[in-house]
Protein backbone atom coordinates (compact mmCIF):
# COMPACT_ATOMS: atom_id res chain seq x y z
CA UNK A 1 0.00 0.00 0.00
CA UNK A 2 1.39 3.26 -1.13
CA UNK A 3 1.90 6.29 1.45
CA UNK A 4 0.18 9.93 1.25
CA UNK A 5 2.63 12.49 0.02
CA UNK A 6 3.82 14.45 2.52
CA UNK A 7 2.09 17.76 3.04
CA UNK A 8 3.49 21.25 3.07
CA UNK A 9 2.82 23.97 6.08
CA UNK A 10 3.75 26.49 3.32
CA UNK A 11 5.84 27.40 5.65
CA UNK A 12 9.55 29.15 3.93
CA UNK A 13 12.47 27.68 6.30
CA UNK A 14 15.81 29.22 5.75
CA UNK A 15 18.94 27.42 6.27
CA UNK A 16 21.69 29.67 6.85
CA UNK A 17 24.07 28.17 9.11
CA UNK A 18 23.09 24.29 8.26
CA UNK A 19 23.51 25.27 4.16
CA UNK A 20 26.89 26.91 4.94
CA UNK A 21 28.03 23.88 7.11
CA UNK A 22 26.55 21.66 4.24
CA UNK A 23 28.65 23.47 1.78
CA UNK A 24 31.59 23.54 3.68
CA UNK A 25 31.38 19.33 4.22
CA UNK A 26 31.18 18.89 1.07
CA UNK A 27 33.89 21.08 -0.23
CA UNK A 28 35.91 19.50 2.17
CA UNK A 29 34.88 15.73 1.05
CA UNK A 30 35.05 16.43 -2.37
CA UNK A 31 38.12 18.87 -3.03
CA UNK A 32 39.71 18.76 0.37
CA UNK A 33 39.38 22.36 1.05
CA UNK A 34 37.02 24.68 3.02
CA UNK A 35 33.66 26.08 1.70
CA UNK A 36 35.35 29.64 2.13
CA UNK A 37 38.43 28.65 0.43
CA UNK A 38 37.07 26.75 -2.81
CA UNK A 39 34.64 30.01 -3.10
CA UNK A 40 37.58 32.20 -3.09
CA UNK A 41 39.74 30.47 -5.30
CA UNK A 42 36.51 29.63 -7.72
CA UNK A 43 35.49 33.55 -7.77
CA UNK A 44 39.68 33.66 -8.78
CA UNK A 45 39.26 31.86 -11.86
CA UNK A 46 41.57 29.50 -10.27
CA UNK A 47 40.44 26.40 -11.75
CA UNK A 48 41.17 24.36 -14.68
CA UNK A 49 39.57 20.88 -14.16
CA UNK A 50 39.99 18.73 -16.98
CA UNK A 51 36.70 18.29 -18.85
CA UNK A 52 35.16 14.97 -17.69
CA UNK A 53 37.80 13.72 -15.46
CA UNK A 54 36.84 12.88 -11.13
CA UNK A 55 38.04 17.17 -10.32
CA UNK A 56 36.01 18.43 -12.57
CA UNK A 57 32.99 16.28 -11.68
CA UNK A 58 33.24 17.31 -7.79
CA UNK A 59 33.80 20.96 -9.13
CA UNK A 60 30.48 20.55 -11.26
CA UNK A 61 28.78 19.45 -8.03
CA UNK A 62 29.81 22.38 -5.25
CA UNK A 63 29.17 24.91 -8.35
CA UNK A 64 25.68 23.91 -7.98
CA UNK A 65 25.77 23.97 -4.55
CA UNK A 66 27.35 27.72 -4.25
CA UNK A 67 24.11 29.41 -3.45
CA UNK A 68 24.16 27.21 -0.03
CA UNK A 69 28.41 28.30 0.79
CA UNK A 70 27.71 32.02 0.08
């Protein structure tokens, strides 16, 4: 037997502190480097991950996730 969706309060919840701690995991797992440091060096132009290869892939990932490290 299937479950009911969850429903929504409507209710906006902002993440500040557990989106910046997110981001900053993750930078860590994937690039071995803080949130605040992978967001300098990216705003830089510091990076030149080869197309397709593991680097860029993890770069691909915390790019999306910027919005949550700034």
């Amino acid at each position: 037997m299937a479950t009911a969706p969850e429903q929504s309060t409507g209710e906006i919840r902002f993440l500040d502190d557990e989106s910046h701690q997110y981001f900053d995991r993750e930078a860590r797992r994937l690039m071995n480097m803080s949130g605040a440091e992978l967001i300098r060096r990216y705003d830089a132009g510091e990076f030149e991950a080869e197309l397709d290869g593991p680097q860029h892939r993890a770069l691909a990932k915390l790019v999306m996730l910027l919005p949550f490290g700034r």
